[in-house]
Protein backbone atom coordinates (compact mmCIF):
# COMPACT_ATOMS: atom_id res chain seq x y z
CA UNK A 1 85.88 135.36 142.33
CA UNK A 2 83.06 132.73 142.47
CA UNK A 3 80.13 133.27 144.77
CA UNK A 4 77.98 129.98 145.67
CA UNK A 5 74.98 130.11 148.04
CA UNK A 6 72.20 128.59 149.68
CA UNK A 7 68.83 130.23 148.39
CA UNK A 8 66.60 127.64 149.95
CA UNK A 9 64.92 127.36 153.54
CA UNK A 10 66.68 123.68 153.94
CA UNK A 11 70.37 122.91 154.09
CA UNK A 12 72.18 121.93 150.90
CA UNK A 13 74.05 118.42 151.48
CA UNK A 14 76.85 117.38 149.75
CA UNK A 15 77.51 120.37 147.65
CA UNK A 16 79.89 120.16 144.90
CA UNK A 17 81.51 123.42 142.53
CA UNK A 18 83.02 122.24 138.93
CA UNK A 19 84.54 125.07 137.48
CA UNK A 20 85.77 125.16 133.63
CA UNK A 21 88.45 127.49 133.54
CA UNK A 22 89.79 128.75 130.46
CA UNK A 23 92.92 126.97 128.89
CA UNK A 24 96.52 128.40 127.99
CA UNK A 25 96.56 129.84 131.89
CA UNK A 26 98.15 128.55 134.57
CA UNK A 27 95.61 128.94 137.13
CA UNK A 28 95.56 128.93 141.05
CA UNK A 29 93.36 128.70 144.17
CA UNK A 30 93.97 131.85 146.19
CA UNK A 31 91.93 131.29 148.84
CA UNK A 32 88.37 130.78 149.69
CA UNK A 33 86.15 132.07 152.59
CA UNK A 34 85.45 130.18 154.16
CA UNK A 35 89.25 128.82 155.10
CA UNK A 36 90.21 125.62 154.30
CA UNK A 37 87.90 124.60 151.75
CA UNK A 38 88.81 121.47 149.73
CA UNK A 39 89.51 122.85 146.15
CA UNK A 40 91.74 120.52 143.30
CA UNK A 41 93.08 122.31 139.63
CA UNK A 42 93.41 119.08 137.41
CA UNK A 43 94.28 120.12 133.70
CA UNK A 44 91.70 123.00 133.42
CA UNK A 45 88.80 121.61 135.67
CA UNK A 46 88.55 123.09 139.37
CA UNK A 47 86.49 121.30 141.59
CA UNK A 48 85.57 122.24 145.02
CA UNK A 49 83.72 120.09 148.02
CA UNK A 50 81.55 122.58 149.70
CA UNK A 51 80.37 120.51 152.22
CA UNK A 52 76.67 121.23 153.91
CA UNK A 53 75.56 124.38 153.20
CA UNK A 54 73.25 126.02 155.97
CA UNK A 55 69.60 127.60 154.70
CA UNK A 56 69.51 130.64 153.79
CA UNK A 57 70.03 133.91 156.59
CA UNK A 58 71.93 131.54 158.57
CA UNK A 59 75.31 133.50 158.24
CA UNK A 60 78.67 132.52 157.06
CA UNK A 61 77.62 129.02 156.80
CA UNK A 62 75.35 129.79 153.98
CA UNK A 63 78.00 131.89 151.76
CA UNK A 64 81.09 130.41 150.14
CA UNK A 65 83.50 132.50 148.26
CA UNK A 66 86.48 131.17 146.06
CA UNK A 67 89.55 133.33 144.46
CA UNK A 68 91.39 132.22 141.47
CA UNK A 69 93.85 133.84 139.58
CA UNK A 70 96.49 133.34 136.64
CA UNK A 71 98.70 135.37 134.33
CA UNK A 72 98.03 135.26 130.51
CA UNK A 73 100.93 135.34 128.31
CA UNK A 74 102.35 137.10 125.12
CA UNK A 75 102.11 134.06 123.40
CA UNK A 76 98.28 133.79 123.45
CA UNK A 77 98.30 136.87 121.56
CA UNK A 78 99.59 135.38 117.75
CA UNK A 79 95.60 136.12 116.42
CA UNK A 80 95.42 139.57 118.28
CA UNK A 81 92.97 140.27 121.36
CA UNK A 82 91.48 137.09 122.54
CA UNK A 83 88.70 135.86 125.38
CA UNK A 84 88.80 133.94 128.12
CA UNK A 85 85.60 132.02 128.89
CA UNK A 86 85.01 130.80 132.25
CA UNK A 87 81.99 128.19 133.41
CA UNK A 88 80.57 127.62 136.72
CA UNK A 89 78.55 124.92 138.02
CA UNK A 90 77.11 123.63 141.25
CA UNK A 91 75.53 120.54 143.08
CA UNK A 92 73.98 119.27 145.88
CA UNK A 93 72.72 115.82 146.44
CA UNK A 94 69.74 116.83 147.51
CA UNK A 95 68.66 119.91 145.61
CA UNK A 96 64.52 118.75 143.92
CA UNK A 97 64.87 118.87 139.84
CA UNK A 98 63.14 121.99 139.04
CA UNK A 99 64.62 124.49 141.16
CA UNK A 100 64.32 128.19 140.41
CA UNK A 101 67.54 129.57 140.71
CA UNK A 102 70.64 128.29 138.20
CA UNK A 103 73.11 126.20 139.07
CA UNK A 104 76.05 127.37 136.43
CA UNK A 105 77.19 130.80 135.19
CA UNK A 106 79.60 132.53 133.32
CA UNK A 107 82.33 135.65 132.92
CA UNK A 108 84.46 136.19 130.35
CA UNK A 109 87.71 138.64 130.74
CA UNK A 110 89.08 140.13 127.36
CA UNK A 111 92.51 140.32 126.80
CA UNK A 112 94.04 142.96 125.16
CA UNK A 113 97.26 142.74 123.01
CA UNK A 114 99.92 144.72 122.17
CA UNK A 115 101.20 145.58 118.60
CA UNK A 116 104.89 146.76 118.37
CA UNK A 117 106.64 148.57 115.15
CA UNK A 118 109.43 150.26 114.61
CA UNK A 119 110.91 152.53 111.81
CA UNK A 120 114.56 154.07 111.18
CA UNK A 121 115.21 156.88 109.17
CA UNK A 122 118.20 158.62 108.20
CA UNK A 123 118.48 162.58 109.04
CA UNK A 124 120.05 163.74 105.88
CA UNK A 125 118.08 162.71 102.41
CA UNK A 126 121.45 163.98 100.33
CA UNK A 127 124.67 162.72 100.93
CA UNK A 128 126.62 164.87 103.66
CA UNK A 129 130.54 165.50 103.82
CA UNK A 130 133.00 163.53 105.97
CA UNK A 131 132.89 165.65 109.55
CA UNK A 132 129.74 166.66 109.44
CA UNK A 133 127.33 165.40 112.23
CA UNK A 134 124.86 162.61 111.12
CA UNK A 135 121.83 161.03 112.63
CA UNK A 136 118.99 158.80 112.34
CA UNK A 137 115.55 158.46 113.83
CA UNK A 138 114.02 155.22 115.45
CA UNK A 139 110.38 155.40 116.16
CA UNK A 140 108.87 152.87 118.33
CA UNK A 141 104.91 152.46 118.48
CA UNK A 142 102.42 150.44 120.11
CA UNK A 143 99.09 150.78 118.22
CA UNK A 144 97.98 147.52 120.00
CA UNK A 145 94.85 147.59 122.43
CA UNK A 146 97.20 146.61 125.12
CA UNK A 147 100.07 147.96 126.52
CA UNK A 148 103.70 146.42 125.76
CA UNK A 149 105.39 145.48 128.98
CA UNK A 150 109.62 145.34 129.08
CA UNK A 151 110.21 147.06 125.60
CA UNK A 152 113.45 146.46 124.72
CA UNK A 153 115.29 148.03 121.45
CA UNK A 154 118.38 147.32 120.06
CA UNK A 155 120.18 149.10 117.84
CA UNK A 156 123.91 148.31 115.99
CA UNK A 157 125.55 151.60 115.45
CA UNK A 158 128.02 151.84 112.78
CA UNK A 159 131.81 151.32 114.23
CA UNK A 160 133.16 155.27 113.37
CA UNK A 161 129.92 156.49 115.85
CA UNK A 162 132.12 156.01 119.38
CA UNK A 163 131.45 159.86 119.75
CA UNK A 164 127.64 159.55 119.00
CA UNK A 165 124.75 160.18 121.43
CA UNK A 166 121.24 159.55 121.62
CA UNK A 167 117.91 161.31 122.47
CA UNK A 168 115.00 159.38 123.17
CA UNK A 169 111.46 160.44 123.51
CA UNK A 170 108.58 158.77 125.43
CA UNK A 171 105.09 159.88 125.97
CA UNK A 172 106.34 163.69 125.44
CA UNK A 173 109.22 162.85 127.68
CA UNK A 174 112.99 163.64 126.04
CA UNK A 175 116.47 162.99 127.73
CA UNK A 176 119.61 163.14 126.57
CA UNK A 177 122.69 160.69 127.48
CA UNK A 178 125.67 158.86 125.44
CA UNK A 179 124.54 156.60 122.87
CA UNK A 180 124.84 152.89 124.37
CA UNK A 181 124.57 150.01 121.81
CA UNK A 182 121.51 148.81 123.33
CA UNK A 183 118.91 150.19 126.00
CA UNK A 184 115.06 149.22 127.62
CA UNK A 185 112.73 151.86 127.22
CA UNK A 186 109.81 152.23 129.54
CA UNK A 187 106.95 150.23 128.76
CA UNK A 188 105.13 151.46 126.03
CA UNK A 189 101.24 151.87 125.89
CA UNK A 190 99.47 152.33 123.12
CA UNK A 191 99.09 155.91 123.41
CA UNK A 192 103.19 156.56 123.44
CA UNK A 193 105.62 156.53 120.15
């Protein structure tokens, strides 16, 4: 959200916002308040026409209040957690040079990123007769600082295991049910193996 007001005891003419947003984000204008102000995403540049803005303790007219949002994506995270840096700035034709408050800002939001492993290992170390039950253990971690959304495993069982089944375990959770060659687990956060 981006807050712009009028400070002053004199209207602010012409007033303009010029917002940097952060690239790799596909961002969007949610709404303002108030309604129907004119706001344009070029590339990664928003700019908004705020019109006249009324002196301050004059009401809504002296309060402006954009939303923006966007959705980061996996493939932002190939050098782990990242930031997103976001500038601010604001006009008005006739604001004197020398003004008290500031005219820009900043926020930054860090992302966090998940990390995703996985190990196999067979049940039996020594060789085991034919008829005797076998097994292995997958483990599946997230030691990421964000949590792994849509984790999907897949896992080629050999073609004599028809009669196999599989138990898995999530966040201290355990359920038994025929062994399907493939299977989504619930997300995984970084607390759950």
């Amino acid at each position: 959200m981006i807050e712009v007001w009028n400070h002053g005891p004199g209207t602010a003419y012409d007033v303009t916002l010029t917002d940097t947003l952060p690239g790799g984000v596909t961002w969007v204008v949610d709404g303002t308040t108030p309604a129907g102000i004119d706001c344009q995403i070029v590339d990664t540049t928003l700019t908004c026409d705020l019109g006249d803005m009324a002196p301050e303790g004059e009401g809504d007219e002296n309060h402006v209040f954009i939303y923006l949002s966007g959705e980061t994506s996996f493939a932002q995270c190939a050098n782990g957690d990242f930031e997103l840096l976001n500038s601010v700035e604001v006009s008005a034709s006739n604001e004197p040079a020398g003004a008290p408050l500031p005219n820009s800002d900043s926020a930054v939001v860090e992302v966090q990123c998940p990390e995703i492993g996985i190990s196999k290992t067979a049940d039996h170390a020594d060789p085991v007769s034919a008829g005797d039950p076998v097994g292995f253990t997958v483990d599946i971690g997230n030691t990421g600082d964000g949590t792994a959304f849509d984790v999907y495993v897949e896992d080629p069982l050999p073609p004599t295991s028809s009669g196999a089944s599989t138990r898995t375990t999530t966040a201290g959770r355990s359920a038994a049910r025929p062994a399907p060659r493939s299977w989504p687990s619930p997300a995984t956060s970084p607390a759950a193996r």
